[in-house]
PDB file of N, CA and C in Angstrom:
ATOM      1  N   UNK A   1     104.430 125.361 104.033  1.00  0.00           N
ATOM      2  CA  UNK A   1     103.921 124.208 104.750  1.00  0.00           C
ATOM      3  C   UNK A   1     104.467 124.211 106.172  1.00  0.00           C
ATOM      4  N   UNK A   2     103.493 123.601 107.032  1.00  0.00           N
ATOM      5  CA  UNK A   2     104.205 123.546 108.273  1.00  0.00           C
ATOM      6  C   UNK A   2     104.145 121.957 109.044  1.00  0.00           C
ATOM      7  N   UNK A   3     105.153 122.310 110.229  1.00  0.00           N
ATOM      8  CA  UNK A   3     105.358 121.045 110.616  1.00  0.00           C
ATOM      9  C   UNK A   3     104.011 120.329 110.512  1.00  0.00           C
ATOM     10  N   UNK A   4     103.270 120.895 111.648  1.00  0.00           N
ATOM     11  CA  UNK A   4     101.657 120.038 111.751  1.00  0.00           C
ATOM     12  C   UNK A   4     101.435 118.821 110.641  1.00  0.00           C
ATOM     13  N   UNK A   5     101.152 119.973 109.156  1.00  0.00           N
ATOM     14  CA  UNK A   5     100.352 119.194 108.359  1.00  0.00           C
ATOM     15  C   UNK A   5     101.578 118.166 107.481  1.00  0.00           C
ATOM     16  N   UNK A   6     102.863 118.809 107.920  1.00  0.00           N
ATOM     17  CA  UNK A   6     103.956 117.611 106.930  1.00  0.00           C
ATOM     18  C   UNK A   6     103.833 116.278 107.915  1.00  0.00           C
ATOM     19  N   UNK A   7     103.813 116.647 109.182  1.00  0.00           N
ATOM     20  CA  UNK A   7     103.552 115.232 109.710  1.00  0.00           C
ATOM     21  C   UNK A   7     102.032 114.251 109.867  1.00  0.00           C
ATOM     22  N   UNK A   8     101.351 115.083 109.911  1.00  0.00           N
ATOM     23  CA  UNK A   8      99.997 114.146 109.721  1.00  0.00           C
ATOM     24  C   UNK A   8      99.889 113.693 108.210  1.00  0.00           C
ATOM     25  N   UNK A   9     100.596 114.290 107.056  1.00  0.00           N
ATOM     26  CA  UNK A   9     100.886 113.649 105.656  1.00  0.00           C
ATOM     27  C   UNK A   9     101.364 112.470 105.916  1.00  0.00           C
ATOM     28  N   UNK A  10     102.784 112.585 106.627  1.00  0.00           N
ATOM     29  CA  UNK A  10     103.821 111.228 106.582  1.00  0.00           C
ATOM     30  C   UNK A  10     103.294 110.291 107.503  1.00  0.00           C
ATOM     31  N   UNK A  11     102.310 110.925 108.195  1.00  0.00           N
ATOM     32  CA  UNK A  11     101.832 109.817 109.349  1.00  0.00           C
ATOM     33  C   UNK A  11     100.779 108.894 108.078  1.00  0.00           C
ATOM     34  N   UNK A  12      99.797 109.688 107.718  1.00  0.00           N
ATOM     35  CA  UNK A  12      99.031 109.430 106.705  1.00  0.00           C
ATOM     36  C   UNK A  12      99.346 107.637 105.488  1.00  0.00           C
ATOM     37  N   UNK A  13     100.516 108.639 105.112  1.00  0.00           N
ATOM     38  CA  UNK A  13     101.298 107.730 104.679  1.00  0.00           C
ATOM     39  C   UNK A  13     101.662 106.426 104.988  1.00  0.00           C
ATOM     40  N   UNK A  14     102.393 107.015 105.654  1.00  0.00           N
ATOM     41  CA  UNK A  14     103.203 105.797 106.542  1.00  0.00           C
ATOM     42  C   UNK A  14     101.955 104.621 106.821  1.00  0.00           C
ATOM     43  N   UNK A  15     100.343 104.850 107.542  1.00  0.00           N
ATOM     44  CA  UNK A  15      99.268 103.979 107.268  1.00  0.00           C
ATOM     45  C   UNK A  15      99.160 103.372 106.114  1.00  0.00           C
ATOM     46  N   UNK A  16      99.053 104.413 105.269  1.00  0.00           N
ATOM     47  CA  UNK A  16      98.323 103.487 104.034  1.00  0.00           C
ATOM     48  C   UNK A  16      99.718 102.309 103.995  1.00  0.00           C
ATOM     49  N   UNK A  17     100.930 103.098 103.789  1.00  0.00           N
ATOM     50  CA  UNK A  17     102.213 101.411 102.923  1.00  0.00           C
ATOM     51  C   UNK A  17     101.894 100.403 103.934  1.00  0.00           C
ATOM     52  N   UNK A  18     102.165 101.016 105.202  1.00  0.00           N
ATOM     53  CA  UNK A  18     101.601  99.587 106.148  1.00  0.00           C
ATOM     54  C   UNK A  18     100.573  98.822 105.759  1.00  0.00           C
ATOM     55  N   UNK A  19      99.205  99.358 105.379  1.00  0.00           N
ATOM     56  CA  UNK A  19      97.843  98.956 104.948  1.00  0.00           C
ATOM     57  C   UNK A  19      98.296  98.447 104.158  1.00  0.00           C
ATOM     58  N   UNK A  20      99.184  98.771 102.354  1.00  0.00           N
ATOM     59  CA  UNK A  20      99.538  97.667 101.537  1.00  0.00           C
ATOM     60  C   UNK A  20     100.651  96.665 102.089  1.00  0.00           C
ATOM     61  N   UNK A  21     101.186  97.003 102.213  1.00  0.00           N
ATOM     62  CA  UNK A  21     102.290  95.919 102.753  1.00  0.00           C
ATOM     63  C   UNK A  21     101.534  94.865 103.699  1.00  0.00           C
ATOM     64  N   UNK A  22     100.576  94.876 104.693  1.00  0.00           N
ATOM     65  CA  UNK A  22      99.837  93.656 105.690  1.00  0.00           C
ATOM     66  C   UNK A  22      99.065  92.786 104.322  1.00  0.00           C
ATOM     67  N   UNK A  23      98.438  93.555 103.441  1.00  0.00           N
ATOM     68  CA  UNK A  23      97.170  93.268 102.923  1.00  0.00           C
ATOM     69  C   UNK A  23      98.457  92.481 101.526  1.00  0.00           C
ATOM     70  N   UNK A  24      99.639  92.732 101.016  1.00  0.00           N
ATOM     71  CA  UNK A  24     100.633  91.823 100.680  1.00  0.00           C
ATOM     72  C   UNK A  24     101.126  90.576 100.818  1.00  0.00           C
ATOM     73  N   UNK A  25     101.121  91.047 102.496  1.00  0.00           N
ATOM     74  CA  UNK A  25     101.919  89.550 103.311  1.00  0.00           C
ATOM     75  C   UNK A  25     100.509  88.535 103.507  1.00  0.00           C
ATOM     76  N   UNK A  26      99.514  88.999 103.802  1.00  0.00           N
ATOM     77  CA  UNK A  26      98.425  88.285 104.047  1.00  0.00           C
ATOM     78  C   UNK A  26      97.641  87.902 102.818  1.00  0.00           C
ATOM     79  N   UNK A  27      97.782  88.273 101.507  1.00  0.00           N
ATOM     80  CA  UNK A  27      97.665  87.540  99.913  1.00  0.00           C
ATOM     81  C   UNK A  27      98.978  86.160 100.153  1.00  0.00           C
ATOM     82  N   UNK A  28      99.957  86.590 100.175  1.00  0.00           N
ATOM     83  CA  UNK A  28     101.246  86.076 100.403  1.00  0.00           C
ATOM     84  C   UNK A  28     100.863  84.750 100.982  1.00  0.00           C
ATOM     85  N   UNK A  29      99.953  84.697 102.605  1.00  0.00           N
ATOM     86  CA  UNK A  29     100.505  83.637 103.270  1.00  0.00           C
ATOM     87  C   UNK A  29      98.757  83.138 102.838  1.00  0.00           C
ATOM     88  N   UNK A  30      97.829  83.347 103.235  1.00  0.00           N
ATOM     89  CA  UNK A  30      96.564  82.788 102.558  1.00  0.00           C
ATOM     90  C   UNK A  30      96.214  82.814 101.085  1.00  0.00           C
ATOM     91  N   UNK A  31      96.729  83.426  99.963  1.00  0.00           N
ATOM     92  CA  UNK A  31      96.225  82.973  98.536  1.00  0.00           C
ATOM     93  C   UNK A  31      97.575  83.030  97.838  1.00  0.00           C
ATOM     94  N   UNK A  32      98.261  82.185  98.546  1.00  0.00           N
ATOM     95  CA  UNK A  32     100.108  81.702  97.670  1.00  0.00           C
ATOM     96  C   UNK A  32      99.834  80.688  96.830  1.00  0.00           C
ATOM     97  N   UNK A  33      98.558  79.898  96.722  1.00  0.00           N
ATOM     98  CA  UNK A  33      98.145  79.092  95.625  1.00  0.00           C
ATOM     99  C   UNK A  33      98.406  79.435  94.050  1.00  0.00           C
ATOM    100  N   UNK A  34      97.295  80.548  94.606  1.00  0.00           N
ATOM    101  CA  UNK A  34      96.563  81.432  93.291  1.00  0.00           C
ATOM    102  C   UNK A  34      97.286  82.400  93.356  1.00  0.00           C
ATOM    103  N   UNK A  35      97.933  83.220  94.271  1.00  0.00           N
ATOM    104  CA  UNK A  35      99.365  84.194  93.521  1.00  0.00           C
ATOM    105  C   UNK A  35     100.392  83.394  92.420  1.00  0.00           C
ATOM    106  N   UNK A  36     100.797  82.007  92.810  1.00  0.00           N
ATOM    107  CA  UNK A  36     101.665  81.036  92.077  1.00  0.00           C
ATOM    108  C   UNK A  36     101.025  81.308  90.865  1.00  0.00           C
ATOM    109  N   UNK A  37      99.822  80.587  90.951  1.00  0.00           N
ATOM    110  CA  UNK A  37      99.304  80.693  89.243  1.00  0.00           C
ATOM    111  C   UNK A  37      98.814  81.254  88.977  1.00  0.00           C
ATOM    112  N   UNK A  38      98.721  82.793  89.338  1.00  0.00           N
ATOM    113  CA  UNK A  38      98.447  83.631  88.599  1.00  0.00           C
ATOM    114  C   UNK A  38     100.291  84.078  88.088  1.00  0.00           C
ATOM    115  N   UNK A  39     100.988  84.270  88.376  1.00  0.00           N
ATOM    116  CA  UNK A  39     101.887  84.695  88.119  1.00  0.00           C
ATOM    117  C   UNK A  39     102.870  83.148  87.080  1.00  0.00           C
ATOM    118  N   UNK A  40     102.930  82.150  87.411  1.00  0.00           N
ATOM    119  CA  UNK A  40     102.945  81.053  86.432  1.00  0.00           C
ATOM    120  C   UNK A  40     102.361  81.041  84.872  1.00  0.00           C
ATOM    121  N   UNK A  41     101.746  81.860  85.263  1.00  0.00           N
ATOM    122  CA  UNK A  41     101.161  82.298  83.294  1.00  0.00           C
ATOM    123  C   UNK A  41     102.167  83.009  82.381  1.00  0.00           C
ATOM    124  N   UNK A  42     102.584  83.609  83.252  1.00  0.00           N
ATOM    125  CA  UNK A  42     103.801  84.493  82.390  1.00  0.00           C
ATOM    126  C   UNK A  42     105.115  84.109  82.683  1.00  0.00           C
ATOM    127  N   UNK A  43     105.535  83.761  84.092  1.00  0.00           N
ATOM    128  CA  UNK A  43     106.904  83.228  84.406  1.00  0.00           C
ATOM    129  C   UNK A  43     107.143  81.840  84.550  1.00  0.00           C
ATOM    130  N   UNK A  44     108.115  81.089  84.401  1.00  0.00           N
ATOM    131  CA  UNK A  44     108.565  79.983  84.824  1.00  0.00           C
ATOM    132  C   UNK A  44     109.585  79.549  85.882  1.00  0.00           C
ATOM    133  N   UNK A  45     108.868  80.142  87.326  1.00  0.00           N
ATOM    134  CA  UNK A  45     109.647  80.044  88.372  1.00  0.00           C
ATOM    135  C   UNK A  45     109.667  78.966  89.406  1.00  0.00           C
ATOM    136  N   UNK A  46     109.920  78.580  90.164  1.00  0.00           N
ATOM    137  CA  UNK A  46     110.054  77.600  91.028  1.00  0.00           C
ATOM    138  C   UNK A  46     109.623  77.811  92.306  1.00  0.00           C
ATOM    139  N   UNK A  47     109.298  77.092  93.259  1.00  0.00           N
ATOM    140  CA  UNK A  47     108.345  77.393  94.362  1.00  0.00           C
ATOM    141  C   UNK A  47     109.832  78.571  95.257  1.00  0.00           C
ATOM    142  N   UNK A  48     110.854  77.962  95.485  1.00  0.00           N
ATOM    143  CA  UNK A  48     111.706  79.036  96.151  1.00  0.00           C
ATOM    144  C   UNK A  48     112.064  79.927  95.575  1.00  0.00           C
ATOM    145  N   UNK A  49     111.990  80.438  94.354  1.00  0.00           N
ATOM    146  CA  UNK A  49     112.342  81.510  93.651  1.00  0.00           C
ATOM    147  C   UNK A  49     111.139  82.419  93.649  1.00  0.00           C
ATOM    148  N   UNK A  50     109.811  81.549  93.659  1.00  0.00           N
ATOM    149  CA  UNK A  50     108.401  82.602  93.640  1.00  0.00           C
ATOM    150  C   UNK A  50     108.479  83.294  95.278  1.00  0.00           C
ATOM    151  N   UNK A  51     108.816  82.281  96.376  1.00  0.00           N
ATOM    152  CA  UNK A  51     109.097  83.037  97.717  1.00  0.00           C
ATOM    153  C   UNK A  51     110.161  83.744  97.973  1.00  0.00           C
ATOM    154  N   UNK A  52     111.244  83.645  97.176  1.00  0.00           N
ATOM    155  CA  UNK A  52     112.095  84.401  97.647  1.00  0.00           C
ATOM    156  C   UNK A  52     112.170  86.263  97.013  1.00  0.00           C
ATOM    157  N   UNK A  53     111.734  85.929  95.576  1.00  0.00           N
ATOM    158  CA  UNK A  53     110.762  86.795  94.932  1.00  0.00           C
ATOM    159  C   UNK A  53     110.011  88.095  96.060  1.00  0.00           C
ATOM    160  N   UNK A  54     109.161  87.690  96.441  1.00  0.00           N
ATOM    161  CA  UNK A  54     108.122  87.840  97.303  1.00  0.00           C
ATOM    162  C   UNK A  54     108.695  88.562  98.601  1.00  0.00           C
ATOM    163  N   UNK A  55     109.291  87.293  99.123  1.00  0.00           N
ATOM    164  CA  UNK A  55     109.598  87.804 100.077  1.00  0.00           C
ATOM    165  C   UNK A  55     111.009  89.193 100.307  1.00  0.00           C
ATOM    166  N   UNK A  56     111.598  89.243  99.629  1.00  0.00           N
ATOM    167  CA  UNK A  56     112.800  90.376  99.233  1.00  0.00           C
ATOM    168  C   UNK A  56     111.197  91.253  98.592  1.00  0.00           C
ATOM    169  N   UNK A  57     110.847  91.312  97.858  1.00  0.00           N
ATOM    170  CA  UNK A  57     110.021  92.362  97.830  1.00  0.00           C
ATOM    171  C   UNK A  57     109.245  93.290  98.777  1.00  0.00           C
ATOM    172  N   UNK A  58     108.602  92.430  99.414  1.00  0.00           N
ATOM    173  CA  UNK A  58     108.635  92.721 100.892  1.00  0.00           C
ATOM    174  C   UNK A  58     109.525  93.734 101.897  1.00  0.00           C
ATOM    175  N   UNK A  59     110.202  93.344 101.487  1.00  0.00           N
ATOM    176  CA  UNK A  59     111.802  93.705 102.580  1.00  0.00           C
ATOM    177  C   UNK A  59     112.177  95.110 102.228  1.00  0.00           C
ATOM    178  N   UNK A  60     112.020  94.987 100.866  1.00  0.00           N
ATOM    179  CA  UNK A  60     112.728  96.215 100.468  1.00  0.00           C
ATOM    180  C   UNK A  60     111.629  97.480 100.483  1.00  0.00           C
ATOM    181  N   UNK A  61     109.955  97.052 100.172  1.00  0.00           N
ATOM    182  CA  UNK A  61     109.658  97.537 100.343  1.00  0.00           C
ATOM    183  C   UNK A  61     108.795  98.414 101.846  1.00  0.00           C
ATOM    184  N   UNK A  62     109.429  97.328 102.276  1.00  0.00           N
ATOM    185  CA  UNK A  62     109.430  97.794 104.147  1.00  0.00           C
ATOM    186  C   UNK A  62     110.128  98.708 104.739  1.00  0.00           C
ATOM    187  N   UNK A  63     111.656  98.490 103.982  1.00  0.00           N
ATOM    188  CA  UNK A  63     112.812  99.839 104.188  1.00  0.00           C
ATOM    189  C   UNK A  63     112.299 100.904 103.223  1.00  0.00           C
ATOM    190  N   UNK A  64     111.870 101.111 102.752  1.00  0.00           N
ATOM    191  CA  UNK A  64     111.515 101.832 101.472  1.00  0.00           C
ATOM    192  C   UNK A  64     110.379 102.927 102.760  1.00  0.00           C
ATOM    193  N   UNK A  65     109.469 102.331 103.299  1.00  0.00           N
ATOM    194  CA  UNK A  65     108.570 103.045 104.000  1.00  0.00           C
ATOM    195  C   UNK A  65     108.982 103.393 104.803  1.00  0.00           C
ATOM    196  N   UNK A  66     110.150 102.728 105.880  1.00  0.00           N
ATOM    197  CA  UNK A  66     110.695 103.001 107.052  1.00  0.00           C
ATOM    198  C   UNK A  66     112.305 104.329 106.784  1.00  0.00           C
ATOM    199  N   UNK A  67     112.548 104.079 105.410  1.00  0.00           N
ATOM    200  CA  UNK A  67     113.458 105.556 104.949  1.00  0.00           C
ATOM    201  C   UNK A  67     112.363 106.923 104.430  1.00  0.00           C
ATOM    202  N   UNK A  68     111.303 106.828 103.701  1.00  0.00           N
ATOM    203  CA  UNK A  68     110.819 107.656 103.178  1.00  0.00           C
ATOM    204  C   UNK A  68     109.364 108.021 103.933  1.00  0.00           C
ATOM    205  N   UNK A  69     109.036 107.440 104.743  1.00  0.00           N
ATOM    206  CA  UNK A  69     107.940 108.188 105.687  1.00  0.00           C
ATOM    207  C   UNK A  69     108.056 108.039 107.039  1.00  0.00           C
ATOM    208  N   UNK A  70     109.133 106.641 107.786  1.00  0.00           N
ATOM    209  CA  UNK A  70     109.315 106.875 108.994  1.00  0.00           C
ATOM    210  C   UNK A  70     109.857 108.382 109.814  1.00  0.00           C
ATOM    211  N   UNK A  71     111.298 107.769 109.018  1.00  0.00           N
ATOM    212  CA  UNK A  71     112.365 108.591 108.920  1.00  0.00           C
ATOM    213  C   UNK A  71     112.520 109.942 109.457  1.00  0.00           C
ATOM    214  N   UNK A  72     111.527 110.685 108.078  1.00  0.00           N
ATOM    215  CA  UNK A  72     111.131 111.904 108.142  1.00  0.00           C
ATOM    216  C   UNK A  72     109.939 112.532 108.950  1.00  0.00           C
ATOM    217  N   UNK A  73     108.848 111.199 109.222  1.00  0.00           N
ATOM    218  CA  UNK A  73     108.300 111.598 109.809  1.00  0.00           C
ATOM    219  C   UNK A  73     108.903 112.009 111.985  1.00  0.00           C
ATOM    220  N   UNK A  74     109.412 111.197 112.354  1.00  0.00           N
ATOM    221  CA  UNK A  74     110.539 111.237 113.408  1.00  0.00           C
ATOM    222  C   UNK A  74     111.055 112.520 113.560  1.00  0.00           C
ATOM    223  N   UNK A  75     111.919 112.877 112.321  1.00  0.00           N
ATOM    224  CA  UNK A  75     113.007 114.114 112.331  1.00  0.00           C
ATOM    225  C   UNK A  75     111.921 115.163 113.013  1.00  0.00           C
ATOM    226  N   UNK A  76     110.794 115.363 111.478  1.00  0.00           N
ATOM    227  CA  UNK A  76     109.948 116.396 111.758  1.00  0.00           C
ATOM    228  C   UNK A  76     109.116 116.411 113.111  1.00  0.00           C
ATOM    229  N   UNK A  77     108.809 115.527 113.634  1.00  0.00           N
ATOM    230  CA  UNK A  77     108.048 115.498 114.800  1.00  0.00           C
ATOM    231  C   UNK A  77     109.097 116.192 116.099  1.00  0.00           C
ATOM    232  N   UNK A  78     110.261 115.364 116.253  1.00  0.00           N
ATOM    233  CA  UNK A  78     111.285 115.921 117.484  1.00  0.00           C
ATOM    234  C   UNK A  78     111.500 117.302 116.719  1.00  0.00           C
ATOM    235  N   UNK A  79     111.921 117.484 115.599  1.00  0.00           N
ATOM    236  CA  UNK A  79     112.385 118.930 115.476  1.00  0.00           C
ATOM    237  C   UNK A  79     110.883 120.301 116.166  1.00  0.00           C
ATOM    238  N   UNK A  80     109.857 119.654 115.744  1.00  0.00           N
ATOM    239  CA  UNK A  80     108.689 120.151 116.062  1.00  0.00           C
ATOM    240  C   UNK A  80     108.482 120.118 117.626  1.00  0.00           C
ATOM    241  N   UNK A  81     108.479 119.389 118.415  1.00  0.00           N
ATOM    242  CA  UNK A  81     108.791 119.262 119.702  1.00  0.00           C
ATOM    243  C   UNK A  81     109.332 120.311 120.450  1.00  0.00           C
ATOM    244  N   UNK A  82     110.663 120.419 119.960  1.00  0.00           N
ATOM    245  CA  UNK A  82     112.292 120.744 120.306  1.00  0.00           C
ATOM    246  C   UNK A  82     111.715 122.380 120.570  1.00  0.00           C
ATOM    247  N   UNK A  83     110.686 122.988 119.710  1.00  0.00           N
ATOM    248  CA  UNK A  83     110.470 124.413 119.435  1.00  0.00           C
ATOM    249  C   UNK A  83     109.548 125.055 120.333  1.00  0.00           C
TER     250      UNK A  83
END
């Protein structure tokens, strides 16, 4: 494999989690009704525990994209550069 196509992968990438993660936060802040009760069927949580829930999910899965496709995508690009 070479640089080229490892970085247009992680670039690739790196779109789509963004694409889930917006299309998350924006269920999140316009259908937090109907996320509540849909998820109220099975749990018995409380309005700050369903956001805080949520929102740490979020978070982590934000670092999650920004360690495993930023990251690498960066290294590989300057190392690619550098040559």
């Amino acid at each position: 494999m070479n640089f080229d196509f490892l970085c247009r992968f992680l670039l690739g990438s790196l779109a789509v989690n963004y694409g889930i993660l917006l299309i998350w936060f924006l269920a999140f802040v316009f259908a937090k009704n109907w996320m509540r009760g849909l998820h109220s069927r099975w749990f018995h949580l409380s309005d700050n525990t369903f956001d805080t829930i949520h929102y740490s999910g979020m978070a982590v899965y934000k670092i999650g994209i920004l360690l495993f496709n930023l990251a690498p995508f960066l290294a590989l690009y300057f190392m690619g550069n550098g040559s």
